[in-house]
Protein backbone atom coordinates (compact mmCIF):
# COMPACT_ATOMS: atom_id res chain seq x y z
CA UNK A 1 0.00 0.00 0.00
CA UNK A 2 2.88 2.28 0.57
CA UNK A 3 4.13 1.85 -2.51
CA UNK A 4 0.39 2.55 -4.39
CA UNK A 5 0.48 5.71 -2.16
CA UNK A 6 3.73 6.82 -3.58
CA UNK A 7 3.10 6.52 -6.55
CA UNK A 8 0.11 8.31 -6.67
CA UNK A 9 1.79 11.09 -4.99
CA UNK A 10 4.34 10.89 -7.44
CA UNK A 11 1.92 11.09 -10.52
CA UNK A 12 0.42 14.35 -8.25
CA UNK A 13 3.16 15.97 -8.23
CA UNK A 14 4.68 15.24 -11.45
CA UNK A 15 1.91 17.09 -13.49
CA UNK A 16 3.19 20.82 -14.49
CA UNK A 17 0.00 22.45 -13.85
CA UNK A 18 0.54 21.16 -10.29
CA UNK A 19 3.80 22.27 -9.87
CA UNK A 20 2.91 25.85 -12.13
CA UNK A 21 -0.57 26.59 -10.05
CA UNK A 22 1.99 25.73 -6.35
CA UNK A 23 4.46 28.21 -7.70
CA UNK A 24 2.25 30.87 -8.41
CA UNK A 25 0.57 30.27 -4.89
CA UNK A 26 3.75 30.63 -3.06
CA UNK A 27 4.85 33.78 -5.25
CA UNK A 28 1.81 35.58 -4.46
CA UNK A 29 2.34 34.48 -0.29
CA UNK A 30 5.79 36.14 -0.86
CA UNK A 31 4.66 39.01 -3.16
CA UNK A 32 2.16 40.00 -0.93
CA UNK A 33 4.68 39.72 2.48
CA UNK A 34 6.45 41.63 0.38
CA UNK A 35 4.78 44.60 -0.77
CA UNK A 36 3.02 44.77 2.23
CA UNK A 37 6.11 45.42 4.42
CA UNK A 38 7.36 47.86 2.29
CA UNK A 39 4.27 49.71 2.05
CA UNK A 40 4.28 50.26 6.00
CA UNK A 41 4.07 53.95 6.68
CA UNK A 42 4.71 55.02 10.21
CA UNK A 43 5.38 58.32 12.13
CA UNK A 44 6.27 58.81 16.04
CA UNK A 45 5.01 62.34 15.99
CA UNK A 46 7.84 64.02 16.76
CA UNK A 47 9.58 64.01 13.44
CA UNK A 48 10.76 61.06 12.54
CA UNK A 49 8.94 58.80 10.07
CA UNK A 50 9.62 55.95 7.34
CA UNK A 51 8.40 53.47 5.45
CA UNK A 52 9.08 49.77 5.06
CA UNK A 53 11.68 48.41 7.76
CA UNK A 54 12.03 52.38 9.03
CA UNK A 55 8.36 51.88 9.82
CA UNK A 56 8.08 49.13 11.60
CA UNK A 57 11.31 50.44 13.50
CA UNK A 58 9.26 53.12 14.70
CA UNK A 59 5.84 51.01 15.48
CA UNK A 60 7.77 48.82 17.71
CA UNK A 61 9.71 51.71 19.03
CA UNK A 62 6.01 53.50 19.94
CA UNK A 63 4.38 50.07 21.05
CA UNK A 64 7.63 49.31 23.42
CA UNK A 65 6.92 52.77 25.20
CA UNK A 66 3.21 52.10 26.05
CA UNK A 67 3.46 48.24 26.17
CA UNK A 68 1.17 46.31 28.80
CA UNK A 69 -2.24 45.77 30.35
CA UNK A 70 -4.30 48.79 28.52
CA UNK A 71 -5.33 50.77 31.79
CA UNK A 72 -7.48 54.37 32.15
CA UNK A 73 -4.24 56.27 33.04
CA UNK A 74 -2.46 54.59 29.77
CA UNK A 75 -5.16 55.42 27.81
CA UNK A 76 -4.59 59.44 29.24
CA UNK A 77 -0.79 59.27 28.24
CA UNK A 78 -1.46 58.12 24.99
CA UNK A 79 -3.75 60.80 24.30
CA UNK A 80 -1.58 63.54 25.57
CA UNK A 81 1.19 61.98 23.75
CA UNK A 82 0.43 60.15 20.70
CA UNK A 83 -3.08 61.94 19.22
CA UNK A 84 -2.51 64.95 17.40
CA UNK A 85 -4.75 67.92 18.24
CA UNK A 86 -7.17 70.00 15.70
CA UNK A 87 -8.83 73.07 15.73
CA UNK A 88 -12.59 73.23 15.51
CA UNK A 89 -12.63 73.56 11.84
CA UNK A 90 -9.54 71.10 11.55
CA UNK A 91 -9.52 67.34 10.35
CA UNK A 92 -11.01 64.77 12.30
CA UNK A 93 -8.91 63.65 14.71
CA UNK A 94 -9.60 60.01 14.32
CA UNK A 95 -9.05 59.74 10.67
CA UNK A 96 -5.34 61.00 11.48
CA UNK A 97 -2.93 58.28 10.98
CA UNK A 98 0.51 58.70 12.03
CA UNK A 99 0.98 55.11 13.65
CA UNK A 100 -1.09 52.00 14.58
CA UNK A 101 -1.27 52.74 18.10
CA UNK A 102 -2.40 56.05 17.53
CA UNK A 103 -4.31 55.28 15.05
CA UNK A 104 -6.15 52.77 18.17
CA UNK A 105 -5.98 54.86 20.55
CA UNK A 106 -7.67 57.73 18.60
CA UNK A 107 -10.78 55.67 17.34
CA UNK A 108 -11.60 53.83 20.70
CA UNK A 109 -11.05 57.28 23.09
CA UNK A 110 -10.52 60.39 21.10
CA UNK A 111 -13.54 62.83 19.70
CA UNK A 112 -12.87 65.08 16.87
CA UNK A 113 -10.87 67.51 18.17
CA UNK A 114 -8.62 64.64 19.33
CA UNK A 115 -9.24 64.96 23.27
CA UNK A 116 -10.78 62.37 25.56
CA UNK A 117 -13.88 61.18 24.50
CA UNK A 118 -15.07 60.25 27.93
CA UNK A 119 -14.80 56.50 27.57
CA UNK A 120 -12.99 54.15 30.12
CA UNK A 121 -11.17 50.83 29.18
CA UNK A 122 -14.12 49.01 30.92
CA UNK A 123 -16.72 50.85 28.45
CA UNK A 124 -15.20 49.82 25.42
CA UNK A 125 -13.37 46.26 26.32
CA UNK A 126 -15.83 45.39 29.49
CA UNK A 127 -13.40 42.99 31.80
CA UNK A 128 -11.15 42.17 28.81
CA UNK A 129 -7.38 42.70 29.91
CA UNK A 130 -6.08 43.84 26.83
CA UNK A 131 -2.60 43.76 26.30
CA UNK A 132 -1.02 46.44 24.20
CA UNK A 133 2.06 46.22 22.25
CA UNK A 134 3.67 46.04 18.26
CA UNK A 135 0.77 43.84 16.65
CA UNK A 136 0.66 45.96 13.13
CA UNK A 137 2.87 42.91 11.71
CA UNK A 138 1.54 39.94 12.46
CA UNK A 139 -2.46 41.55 11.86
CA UNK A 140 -1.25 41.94 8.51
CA UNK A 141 0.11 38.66 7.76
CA UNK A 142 -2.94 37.33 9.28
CA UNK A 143 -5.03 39.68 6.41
CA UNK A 144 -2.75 38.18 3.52
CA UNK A 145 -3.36 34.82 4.87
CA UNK A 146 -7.02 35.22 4.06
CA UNK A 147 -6.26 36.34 0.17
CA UNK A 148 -3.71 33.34 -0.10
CA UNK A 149 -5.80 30.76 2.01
CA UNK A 150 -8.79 31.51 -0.91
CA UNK A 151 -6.21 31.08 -4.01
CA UNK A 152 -4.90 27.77 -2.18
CA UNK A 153 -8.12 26.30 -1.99
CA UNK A 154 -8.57 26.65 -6.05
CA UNK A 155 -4.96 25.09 -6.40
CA UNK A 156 -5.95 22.16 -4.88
CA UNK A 157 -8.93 21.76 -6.73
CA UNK A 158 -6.71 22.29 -10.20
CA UNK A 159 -4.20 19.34 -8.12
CA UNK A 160 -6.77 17.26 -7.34
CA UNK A 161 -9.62 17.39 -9.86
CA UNK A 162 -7.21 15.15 -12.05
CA UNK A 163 -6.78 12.01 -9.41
CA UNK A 164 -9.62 9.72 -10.44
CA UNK A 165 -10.91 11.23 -13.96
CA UNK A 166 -7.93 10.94 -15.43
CA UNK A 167 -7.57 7.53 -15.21
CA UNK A 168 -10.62 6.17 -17.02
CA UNK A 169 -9.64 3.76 -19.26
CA UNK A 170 -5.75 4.43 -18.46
CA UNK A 171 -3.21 1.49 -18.76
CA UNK A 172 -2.18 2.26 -15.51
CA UNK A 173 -4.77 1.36 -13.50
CA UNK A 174 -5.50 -1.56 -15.08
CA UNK A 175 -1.56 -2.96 -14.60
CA UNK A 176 -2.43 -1.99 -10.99
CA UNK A 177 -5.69 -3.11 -10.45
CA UNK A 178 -4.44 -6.20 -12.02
CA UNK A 179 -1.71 -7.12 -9.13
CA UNK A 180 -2.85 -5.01 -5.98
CA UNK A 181 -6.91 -5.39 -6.86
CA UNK A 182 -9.23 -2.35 -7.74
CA UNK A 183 -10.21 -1.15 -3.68
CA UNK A 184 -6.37 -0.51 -2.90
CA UNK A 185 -5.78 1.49 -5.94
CA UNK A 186 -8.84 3.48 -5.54
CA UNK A 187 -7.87 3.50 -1.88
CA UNK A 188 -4.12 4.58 -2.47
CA UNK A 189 -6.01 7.74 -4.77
CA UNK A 190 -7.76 8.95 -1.74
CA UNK A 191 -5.10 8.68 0.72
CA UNK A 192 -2.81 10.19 -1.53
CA UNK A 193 -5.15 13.20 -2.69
CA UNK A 194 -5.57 13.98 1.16
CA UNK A 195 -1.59 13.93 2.19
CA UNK A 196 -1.15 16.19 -1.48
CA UNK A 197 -3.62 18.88 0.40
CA UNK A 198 -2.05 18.65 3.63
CA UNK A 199 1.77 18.89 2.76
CA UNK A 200 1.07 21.52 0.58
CA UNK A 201 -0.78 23.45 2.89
CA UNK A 202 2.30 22.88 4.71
CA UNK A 203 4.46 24.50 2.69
CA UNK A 204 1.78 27.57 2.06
CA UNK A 205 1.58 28.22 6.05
CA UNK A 206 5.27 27.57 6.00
CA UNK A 207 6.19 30.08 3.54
CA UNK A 208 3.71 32.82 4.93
CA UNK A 209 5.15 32.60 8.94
CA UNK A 210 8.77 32.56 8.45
CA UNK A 211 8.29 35.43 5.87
CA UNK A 212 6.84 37.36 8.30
CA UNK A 213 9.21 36.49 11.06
CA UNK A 214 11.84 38.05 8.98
CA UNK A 215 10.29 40.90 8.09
CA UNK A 216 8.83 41.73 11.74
CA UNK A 217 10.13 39.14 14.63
CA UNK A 218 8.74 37.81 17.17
CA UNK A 219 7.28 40.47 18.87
CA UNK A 220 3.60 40.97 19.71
CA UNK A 221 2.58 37.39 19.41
CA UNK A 222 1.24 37.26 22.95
CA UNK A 223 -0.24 40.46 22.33
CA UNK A 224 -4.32 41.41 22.09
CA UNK A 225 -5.54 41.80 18.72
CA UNK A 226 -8.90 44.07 19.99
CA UNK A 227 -6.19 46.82 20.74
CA UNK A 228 -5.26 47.97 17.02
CA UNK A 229 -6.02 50.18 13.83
CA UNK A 230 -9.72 49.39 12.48
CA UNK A 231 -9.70 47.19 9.43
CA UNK A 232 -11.55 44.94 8.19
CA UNK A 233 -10.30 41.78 10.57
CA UNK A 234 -9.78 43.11 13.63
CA UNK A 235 -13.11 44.81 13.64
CA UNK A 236 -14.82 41.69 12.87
CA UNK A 237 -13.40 39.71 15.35
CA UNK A 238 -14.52 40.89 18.54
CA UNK A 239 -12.55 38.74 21.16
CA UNK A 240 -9.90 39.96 23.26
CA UNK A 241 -7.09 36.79 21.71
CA UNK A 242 -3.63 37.14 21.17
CA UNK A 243 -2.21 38.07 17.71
CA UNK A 244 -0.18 34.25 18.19
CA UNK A 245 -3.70 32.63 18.97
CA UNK A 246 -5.57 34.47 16.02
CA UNK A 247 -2.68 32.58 14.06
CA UNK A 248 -3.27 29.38 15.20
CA UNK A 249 -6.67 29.35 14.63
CA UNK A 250 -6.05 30.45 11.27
CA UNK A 251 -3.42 28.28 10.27
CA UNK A 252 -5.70 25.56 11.66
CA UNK A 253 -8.71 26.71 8.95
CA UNK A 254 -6.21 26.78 6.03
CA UNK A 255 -5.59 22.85 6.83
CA UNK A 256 -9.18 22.22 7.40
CA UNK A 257 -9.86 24.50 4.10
CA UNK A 258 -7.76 21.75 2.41
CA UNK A 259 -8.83 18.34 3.34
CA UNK A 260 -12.37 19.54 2.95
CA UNK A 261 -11.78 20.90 -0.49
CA UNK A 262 -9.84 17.77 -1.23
CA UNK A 263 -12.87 15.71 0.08
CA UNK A 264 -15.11 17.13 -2.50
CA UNK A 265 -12.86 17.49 -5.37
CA UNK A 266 -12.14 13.75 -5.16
CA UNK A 267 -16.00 12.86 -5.41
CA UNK A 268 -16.25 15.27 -8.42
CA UNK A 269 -13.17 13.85 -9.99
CA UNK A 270 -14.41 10.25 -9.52
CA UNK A 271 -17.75 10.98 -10.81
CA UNK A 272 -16.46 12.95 -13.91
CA UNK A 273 -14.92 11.62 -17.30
CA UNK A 274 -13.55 14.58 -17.85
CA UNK A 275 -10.87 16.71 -15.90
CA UNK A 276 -11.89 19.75 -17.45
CA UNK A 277 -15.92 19.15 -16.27
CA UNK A 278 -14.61 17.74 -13.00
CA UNK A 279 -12.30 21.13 -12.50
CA UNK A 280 -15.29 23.02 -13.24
CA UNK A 281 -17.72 21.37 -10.98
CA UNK A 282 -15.05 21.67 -8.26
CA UNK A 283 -14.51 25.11 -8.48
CA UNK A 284 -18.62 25.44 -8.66
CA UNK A 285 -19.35 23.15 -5.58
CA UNK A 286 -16.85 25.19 -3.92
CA UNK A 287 -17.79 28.70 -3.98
CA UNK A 288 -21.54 28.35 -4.25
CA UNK A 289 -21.96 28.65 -0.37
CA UNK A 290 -20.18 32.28 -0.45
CA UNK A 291 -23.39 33.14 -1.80
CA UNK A 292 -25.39 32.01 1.49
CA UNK A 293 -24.79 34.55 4.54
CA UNK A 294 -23.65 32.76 7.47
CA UNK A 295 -25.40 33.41 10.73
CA UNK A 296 -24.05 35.13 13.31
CA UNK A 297 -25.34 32.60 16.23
CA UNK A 298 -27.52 29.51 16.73
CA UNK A 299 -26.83 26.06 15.80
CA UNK A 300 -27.72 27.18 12.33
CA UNK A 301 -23.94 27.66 12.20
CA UNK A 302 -22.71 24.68 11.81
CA UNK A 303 -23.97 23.48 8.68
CA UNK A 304 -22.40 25.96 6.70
CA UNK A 305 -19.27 25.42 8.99
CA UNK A 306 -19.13 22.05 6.55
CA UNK A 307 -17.99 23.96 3.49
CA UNK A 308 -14.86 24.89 3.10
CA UNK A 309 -15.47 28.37 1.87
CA UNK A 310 -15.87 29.44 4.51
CA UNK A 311 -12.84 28.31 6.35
CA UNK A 312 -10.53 29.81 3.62
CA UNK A 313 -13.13 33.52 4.54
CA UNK A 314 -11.43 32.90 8.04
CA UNK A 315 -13.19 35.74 9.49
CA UNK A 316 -16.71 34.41 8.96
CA UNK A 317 -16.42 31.77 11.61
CA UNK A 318 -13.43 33.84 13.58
CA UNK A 319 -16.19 36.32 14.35
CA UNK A 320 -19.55 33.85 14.40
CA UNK A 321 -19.44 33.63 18.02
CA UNK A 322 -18.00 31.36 21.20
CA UNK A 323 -19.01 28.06 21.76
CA UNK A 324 -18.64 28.24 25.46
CA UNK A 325 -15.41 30.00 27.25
CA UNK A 326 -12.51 30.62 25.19
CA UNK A 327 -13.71 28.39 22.27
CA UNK A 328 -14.78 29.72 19.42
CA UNK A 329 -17.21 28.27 16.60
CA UNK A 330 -14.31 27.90 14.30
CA UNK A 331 -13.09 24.82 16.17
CA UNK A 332 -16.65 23.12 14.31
CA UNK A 333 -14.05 23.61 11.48
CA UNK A 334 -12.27 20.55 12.31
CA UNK A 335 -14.54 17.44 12.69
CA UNK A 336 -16.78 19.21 9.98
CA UNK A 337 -13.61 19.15 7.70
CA UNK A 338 -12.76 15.38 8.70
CA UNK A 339 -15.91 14.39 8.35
CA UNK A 340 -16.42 15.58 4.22
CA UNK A 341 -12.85 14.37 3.58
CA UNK A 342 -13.86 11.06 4.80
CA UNK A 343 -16.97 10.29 3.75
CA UNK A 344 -15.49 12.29 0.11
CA UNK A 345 -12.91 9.61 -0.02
CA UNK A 346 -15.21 6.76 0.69
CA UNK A 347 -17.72 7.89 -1.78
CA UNK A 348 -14.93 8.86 -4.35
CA UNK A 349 -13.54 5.24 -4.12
CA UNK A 350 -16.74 3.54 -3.95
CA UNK A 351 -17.75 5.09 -7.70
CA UNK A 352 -14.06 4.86 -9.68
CA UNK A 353 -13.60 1.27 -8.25
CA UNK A 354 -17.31 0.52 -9.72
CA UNK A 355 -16.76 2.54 -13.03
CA UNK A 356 -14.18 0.34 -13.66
CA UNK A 357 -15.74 -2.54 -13.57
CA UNK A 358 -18.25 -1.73 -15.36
């Protein structure tokens, strides 16, 4: 059986659009690590600003100062020190950006005119302790993560649509089928198809985390993510978890993302003649839930936890709600993804190894 499984790696890998479509994923996870550290803009306020590794010199240099539990009086120094001040007929304070934790500070506690808005820490985080420090980094590796975890999914749909289809009426199989008998190929297929999604989603996390440990250390991993510039992500997920947890749960999704994407693909490709029609149905099966909103609460949730679309979205179950405790929803990710990679391997084998025969 090991052998079988080799093998079928081996024919996985071997195909250039395979090795083309991995390529292009890992040059966009280093384009966009990239471009995005040297598009960092930063200022301390006091005249000295920079971009690219000047600016993320300066964020950690600000974030050291003011690092910690986020308390009333630190919220007072920051304002005295960090928020710039305008007039009456001046710009809005709050859309002022000079650095990240300005930028935070300024949204959550400044008014216009960039004094205190009247709000405590307790009013905005309740009990929360947030902890404060140089999170601007790893936030943003955590936003091209979503981009790459949605191209990665399609790449192993284009890796695995191939697997079964491709073999109808091959010589191959049949010199197989012939010594090892028609269940272990079809078996060796599925076990191979799932290892092909997981080693390459390997290599994609891989790729993504040590880029951005070069370009910004190690700092801020235990840090809150609640306490940071709006965008998109860390206003959507409204839990007071560390920039190194937020990771985690991601890098957990972009597995799960995988071996439920394989799952399907490999029923598609087993009930297709054609790679080109199974590729297509693939891609079809795949994205069709991003049309269906998913709730916010309820056990309606889970469901539409099953599809893998939504675990490459990230923030659509990051920001569903808790399960109880610490535990969020997105930990439904993981049997949910087991589950359609195993019963998508079962049924995949079931229908080559009776195509064949008949």
């Amino acid at each position: 059986m090991k052998n079988l499984i080799c093998f079928e790696l081996r024919k996985i890998f071997s195909k250039r659009l395979t090795q083309a479509a991995l390529a292009a994923v890992l040059l966009l996870s280093a384009f966009l690590a990239f471009s995005t550290y040297q598009n960092k803009y930063a200022s301390d306020g006091v005249g000295r600003e920079g971009t690219g590794r000047d600016a993320v010199e300066i964020e950690k240099a600000v974030a050291a100062k003011y690092s910690g539990i986020l308390t009333d009086e630190g919220v007072q120094r920051m304002l005295s020190e960090l928020v710039p001040k305008s007039g009456e007929n001046g710009l809005n304070a709050i859309y002022i950006f000079q650095n990240t934790l300005q930028s935070a500070v300024s949204a959550r506690f400044a008014d216009a005119q960039g004094n205190w808005n009247g709000l405590r820490v307790a009013d905005v985080f309740g009990d929360a302790a947030v902890k404060i420090g140089y999170v601007d980094g790893w936030l943003s590796t955590s936003r091209n993560m979503t981009r790459v975890s949605a191209v990665f999914a399609i790449f192993v749909i284009v890796m695995l649509a191939p697997v079964f289809c491709g073999e109808y009426g091959g010589v191959d199989y049949l010199i197989l089928s012939s010594k090892y008998g028609r269940t272990r190929c079809a078996a060796a297929k599925v076990i191979a198809g799932i290892l092909a999604a997981l080693s390459t989603a390997a290599v994609v996390l891989a790729v993504n985390f040590l880029a951005a440990f070069a370009f910004y250390g190690g700092e801020g991993l235990d840090c809150s993510i609640l306490f940071a510039q709006l965008t998109a992500l860390e206003g959507s997920v409204p839990f007071n978890i560390t920039c190194g947890t937020l990771l985690a749960y991601q890098a957990v999704l972009t597995v799960t993302c995988a071996i439920g994407t394989a799952g399907v693909t490999l029923v598609l490709s087993a009930a297709c003649e054609n790679q080109n029609v199974a590729l297509a149905a693939s891609a079809t099966v795949y994205a069709l839930p991003i049309l269906f909103p998913i709730p916010e609460t309820g056990v309606k949730l889970l469901p539409l936890a099953l599809f893998p679309a939504y675990h490459a979205q990230f923030v659509a179950l990051m920001s569903a709600g808790r399960i109880s405790g610490a535990l969020l929803y997105a930990v439904w990710a993981v049997p949910a993804a087991t589950a359609l990679a195993a019963t998508g391997g079962a049924v995949s084998r079931g229908i080559f190894a009776r195509r064949q025969v008949s």
